[in-house]
C-alpha atoms as a PDB file:
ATOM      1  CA  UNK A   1       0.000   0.000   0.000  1.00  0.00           C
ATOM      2  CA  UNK A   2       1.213   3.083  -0.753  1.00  0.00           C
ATOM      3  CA  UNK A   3       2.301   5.650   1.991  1.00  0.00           C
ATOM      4  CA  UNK A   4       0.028   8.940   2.231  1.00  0.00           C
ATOM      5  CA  UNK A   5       1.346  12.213   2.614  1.00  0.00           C
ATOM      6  CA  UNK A   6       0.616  15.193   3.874  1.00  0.00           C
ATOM      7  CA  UNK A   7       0.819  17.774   1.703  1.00  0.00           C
ATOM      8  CA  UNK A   8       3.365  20.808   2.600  1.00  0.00           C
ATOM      9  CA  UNK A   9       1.133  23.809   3.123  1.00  0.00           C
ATOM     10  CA  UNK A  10       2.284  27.407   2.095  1.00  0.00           C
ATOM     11  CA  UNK A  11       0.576  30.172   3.073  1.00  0.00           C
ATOM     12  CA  UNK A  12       3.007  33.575   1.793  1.00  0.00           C
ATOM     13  CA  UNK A  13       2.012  36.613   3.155  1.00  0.00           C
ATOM     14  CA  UNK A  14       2.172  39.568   0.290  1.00  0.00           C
ATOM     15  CA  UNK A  15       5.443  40.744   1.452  1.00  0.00           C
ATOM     16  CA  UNK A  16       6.846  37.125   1.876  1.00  0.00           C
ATOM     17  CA  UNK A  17       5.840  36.538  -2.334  1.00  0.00           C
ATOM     18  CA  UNK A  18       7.059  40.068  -3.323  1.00  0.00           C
ATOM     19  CA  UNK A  19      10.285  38.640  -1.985  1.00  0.00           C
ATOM     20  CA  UNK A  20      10.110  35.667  -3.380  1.00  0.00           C
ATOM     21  CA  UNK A  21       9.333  37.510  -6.880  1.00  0.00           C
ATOM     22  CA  UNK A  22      11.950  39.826  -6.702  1.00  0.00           C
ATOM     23  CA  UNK A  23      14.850  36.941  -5.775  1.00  0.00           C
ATOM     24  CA  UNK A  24      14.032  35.511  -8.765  1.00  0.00           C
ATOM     25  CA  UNK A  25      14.302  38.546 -11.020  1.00  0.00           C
ATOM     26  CA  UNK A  26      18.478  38.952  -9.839  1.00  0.00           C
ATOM     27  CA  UNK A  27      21.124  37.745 -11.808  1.00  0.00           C
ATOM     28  CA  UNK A  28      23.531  36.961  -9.033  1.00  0.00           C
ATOM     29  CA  UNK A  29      21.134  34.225  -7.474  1.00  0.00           C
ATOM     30  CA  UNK A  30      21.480  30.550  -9.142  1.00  0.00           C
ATOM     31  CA  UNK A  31      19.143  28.824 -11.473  1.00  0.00           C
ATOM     32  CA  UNK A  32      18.119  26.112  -8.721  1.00  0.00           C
ATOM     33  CA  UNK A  33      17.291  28.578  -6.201  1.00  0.00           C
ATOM     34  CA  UNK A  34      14.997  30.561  -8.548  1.00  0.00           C
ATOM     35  CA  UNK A  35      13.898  27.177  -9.345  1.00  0.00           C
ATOM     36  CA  UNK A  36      12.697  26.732  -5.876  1.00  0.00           C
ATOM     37  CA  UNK A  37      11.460  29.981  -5.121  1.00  0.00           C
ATOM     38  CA  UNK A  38       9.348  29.661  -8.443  1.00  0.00           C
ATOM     39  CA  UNK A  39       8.036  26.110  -6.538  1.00  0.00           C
ATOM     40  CA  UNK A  40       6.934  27.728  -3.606  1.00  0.00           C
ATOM     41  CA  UNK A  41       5.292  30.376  -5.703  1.00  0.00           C
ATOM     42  CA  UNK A  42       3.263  27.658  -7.300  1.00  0.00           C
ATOM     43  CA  UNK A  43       2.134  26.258  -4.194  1.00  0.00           C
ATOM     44  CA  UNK A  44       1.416  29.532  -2.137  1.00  0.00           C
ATOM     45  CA  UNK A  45      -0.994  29.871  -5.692  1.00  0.00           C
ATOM     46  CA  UNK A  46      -2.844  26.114  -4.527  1.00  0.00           C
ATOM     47  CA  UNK A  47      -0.935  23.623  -6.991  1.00  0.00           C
ATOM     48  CA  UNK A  48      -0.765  20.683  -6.260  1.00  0.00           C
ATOM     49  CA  UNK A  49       2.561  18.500  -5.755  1.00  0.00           C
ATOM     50  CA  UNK A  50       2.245  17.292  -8.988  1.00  0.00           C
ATOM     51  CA  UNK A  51       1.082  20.130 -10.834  1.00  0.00           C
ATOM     52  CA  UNK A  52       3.596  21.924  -9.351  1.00  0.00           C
ATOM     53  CA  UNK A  53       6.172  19.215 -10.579  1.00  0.00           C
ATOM     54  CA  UNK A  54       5.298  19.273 -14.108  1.00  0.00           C
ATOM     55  CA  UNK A  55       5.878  22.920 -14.020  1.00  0.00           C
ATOM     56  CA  UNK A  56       9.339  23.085 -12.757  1.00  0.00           C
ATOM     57  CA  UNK A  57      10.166  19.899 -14.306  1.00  0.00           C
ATOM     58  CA  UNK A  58      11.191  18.414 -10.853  1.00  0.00           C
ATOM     59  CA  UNK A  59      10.588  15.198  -9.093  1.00  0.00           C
ATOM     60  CA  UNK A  60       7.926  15.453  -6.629  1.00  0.00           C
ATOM     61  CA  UNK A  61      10.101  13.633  -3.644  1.00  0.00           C
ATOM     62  CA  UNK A  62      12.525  17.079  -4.015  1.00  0.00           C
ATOM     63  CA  UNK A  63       9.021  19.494  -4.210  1.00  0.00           C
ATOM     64  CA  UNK A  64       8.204  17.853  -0.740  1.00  0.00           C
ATOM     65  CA  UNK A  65      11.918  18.586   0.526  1.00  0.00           C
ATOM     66  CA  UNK A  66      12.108  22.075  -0.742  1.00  0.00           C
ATOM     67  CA  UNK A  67       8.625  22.606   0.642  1.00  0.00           C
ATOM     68  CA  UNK A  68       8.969  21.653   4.002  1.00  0.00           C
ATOM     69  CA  UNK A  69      12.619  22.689   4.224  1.00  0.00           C
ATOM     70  CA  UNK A  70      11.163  26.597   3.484  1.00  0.00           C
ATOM     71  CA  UNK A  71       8.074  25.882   5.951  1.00  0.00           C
ATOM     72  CA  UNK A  72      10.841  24.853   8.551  1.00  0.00           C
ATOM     73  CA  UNK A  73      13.649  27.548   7.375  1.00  0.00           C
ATOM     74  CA  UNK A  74      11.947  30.413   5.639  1.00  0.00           C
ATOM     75  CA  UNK A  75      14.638  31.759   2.243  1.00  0.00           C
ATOM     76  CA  UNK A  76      17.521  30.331   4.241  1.00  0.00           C
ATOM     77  CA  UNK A  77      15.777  26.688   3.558  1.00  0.00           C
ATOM     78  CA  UNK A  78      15.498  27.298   0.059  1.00  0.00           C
ATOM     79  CA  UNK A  79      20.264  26.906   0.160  1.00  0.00           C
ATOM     80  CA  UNK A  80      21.921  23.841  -0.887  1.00  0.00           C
ATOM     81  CA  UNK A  81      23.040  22.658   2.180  1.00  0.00           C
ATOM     82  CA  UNK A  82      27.153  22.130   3.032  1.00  0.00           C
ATOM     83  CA  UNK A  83      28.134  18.731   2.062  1.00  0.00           C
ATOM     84  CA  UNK A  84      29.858  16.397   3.499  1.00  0.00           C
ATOM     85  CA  UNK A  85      33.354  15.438   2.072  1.00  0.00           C
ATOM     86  CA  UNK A  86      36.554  17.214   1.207  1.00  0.00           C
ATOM     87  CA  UNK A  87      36.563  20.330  -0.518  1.00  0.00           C
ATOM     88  CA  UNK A  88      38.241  21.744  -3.723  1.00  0.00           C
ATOM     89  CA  UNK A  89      42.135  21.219  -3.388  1.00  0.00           C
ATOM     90  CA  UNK A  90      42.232  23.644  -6.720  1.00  0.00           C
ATOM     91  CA  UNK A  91      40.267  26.885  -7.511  1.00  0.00           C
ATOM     92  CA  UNK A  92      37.537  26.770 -10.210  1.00  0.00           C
ATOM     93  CA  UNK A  93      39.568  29.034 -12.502  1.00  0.00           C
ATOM     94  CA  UNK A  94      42.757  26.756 -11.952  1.00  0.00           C
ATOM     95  CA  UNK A  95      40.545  23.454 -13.563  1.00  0.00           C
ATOM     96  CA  UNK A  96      38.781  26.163 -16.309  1.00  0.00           C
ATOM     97  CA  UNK A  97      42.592  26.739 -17.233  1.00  0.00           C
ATOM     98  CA  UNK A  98      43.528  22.950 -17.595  1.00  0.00           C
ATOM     99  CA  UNK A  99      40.093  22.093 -18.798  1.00  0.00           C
ATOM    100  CA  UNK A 100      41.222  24.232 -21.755  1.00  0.00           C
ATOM    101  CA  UNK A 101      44.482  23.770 -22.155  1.00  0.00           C
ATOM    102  CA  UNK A 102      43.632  20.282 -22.714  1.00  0.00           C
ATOM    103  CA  UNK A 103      40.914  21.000 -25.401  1.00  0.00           C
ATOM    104  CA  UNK A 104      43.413  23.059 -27.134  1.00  0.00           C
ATOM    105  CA  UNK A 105      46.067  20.365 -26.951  1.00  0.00           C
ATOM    106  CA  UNK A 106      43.609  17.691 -28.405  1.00  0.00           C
ATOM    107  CA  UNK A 107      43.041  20.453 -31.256  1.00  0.00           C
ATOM    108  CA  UNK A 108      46.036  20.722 -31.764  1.00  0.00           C
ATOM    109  CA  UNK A 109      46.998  17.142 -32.153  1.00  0.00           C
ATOM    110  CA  UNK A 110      43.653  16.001 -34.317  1.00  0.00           C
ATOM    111  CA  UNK A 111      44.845  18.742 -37.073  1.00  0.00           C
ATOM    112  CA  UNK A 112      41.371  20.807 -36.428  1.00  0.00           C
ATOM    113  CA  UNK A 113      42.882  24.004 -37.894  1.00  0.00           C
ATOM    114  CA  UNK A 114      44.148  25.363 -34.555  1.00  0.00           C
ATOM    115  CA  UNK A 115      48.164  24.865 -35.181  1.00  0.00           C
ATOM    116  CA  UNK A 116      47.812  26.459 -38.571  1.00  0.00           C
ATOM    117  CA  UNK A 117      46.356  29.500 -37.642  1.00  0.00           C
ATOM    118  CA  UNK A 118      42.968  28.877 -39.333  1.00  0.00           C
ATOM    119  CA  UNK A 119      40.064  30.158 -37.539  1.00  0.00           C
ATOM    120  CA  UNK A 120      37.612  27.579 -38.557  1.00  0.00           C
ATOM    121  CA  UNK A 121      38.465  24.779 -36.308  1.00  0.00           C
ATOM    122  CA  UNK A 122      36.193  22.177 -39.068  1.00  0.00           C
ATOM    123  CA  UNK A 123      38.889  22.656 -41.698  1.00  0.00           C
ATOM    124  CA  UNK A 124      41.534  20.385 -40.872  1.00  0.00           C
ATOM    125  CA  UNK A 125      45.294  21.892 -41.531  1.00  0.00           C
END
């Protein structure tokens, strides 16, 4: 038999969903957080789980997480958590650097264009 849940209830207050609204107008916030704010948005507005699932195009176990998580946390809920393990020995822009060195270097040696100056990198040399 399948397990019943209850489902999350949001209630927003106006200046809680103006908030909401205007995170997810910023550029410096990430696409999964506007994702979530968008999902509580949906369900302040009465969706259900998996209405509100189709329309973010996420699975309805992480609509229940993100749902209670904000009832329990308010906006700080709606962070990825810290998690567990060791973190970066090397700085993003250090990988970026190898990560392209390396795609240069295969280039290079699969006579796409690059060692003979040519700017079309379909032409071989």
């Amino acid at each position: 038999m399948k397990r019943q849940r209850n489902q999350p209830i949001i209630v927003l207050t106006q200046e809680q969903r103006e908030e909401l609204k205007k995170l997810m107008r910023k550029h410096f916030i990430t696409a999964l957080y506007a994702k979530r704010a968008k999902l509580i948005l949906a369900l302040d507005e009465g969706k259900s789980i998996s209405e509100t699932a189709r329309l973010i195009e996420m699975e309805r176990r992480h609509i229940y997480k993100w749902a209670y998580r904000y009832n329990d946390l308010g906006l700080a809920g709606l962070n990825d958590l810290k998690r567990p393990g060791r973190p970066r020995s090397k700085p993003l822009e250090t990988i970026e650097t190898g990560i392209n060195h390396c795609l240069m270097r295969g280039a290079i040696n699969h006579s796409y264009g690059v060692e003979t100056g040519s700017k079309d990198l379909t032409k071989a040399g």
